[in-house]
Structures are given as C-alpha cells and as structure tokens.
Protein backbone atom coordinates (compact mmCIF):
# COMPACT_ATOMS: atom_id res chain seq x y z
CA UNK A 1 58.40 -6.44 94.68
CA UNK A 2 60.30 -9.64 93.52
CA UNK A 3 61.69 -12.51 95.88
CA UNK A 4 64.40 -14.57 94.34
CA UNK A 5 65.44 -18.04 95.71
CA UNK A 6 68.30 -19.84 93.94
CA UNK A 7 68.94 -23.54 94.10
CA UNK A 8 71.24 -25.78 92.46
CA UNK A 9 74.77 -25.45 94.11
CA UNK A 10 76.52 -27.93 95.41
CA UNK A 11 80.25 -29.26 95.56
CA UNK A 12 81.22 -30.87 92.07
CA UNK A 13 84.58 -32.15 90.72
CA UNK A 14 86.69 -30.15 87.48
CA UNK A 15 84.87 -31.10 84.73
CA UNK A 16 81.92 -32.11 86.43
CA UNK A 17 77.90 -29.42 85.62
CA UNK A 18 75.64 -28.28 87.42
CA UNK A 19 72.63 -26.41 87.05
CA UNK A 20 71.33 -23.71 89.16
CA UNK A 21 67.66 -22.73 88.83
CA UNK A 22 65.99 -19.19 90.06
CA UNK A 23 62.56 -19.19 90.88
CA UNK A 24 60.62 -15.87 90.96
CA UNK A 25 57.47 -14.15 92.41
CA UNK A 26 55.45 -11.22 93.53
CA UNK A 27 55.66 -9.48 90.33
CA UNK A 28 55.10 -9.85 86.54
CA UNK A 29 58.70 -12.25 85.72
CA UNK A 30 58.11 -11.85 81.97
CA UNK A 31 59.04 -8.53 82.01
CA UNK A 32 62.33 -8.49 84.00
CA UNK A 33 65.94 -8.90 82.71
CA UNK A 34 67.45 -12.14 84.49
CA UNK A 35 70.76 -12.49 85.28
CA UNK A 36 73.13 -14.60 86.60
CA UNK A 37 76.44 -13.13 89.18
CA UNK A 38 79.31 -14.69 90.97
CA UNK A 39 81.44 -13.74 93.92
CA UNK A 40 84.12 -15.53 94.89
CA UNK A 41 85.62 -15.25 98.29
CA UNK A 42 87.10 -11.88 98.41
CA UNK A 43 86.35 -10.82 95.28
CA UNK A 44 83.38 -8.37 94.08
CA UNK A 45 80.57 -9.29 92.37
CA UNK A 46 80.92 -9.96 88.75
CA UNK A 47 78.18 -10.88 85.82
CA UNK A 48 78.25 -14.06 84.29
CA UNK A 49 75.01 -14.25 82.08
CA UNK A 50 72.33 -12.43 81.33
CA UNK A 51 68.84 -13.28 79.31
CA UNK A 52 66.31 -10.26 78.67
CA UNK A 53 62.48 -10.64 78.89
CA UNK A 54 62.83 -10.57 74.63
CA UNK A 55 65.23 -13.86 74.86
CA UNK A 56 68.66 -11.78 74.29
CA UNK A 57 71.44 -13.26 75.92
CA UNK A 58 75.01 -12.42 76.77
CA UNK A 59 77.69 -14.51 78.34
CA UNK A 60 80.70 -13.08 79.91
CA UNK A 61 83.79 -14.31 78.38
CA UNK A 62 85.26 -16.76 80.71
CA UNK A 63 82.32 -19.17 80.74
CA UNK A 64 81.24 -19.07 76.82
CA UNK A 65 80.71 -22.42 75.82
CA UNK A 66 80.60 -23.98 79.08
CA UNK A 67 77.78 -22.19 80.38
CA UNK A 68 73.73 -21.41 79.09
CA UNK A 69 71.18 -19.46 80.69
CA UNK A 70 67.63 -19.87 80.00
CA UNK A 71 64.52 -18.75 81.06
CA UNK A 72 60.94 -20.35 81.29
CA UNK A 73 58.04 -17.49 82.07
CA UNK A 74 55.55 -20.27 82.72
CA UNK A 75 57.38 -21.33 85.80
CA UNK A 76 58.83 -17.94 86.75
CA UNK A 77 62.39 -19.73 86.59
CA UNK A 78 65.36 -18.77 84.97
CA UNK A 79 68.15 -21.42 84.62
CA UNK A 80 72.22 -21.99 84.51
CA UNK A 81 73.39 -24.37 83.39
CA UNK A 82 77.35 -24.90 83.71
CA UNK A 83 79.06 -27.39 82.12
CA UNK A 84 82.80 -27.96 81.88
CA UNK A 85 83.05 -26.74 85.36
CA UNK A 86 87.21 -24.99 86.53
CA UNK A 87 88.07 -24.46 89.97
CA UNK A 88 87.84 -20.61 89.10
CA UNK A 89 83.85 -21.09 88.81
CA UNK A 90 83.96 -22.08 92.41
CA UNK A 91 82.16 -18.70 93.98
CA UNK A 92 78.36 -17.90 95.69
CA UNK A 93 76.25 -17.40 92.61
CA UNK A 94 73.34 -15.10 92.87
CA UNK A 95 69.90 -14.17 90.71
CA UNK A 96 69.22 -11.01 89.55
CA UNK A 97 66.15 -9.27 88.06
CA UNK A 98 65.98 -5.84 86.89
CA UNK A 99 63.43 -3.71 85.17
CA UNK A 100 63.03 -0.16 84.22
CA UNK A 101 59.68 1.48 84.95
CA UNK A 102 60.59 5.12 85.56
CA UNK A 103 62.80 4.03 87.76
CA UNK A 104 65.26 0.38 87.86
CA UNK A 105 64.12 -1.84 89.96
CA UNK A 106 66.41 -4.53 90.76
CA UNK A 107 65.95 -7.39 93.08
CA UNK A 108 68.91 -10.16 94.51
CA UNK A 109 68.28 -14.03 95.75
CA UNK A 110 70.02 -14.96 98.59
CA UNK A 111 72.87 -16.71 96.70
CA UNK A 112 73.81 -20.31 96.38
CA UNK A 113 77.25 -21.66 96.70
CA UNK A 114 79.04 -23.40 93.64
CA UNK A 115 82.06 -25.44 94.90
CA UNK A 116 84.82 -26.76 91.94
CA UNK A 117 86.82 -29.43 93.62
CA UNK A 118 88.46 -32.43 93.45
C-alpha cells in the first residue's frame, strides 16, 4: 500500500512556476513509476509527466520545455516543476505511482489545484 499527498498548488499569474512536490510512503518508492496527471474542470484525466524508478522520463507534448519532473528516493518525493505557466495548465494535478508485481498496482494522491490567472 502507497499513500500519496501532493502539495505545491496554488493560484499563479501567465508566466509565473510553480512546483508541486509528492511525498510517498508505506511501500518501497524506489521501485514505483511516478507520474504526474491533470484534470481540468470537465475534462478527463490526462498524463503530463512521467519518471520511472530507472530515471526515464517522458513529457507530454504540451508542457515540453516548460515543465521537469524529478524524483528524489531519499525523501520518497517526486517533483514538478512548471515553469512558463498558460492558462490551459490551470487544472487539479494529481500523483501517481504504479508498479507491476504480478499484478499493477497503482496508487492516486488526493490532487492539488493549479490555478493560471491573471
């Protein structure tokens, strides 16, 4: 079992970063896949970053450049950091871990919201 809490959100102006943190626990962190999703109001869930437990990440397209994910196993955290924030990043961003051991296990943080405004 994994718990998840997210923190980091806030209410920033265009342009402006941010930089959500994850913290884990209750299992073995260095072994999950981390990952960073978004959902906007009214809109479904959508990946925006992902870093494995071997340090392989992927960015979706919209936020390349802007955005880096990170991860420190010593603290159980994984990071995001967003810079060159748009009004279309304004959405509830959640934490995600995943790992197969015969079966996927895959745990969600409660989300933390990520306002673009000016």
């Amino acid at each position: 079992q994994v718990q998840l809490v997210e923190s980091g959100g806030g209410l920033v102006q265009p342009g402006g970063s941010l930089r959500l943190s994850c913290t884990a626990s209750g299992s073995i962190f260095r072994l999950y896949t981390m990952a960073w999703y978004r959902q906007a109001l009214g809109q479904q869930r959508d990946l925006v970053a992902t870093i494995t437990n071997d340090g392989t990440i992927h960015y979706t397209e919209s936020v390349k450049g802007r955005f880096t994910i990170s991860r420190d196993n010593a603290k159980n955290t994984v990071y995001l950091q967003m810079n060159s924030l748009k009004p279309d990043d304004t959405a509830v961003y959640f934490c995600n871990a995943e790992r197969i051991a015969g079966i996927t296990l895959k745990y969600w943080g409660q989300g933390t919201q990520v306002t673009v405004s000016s």
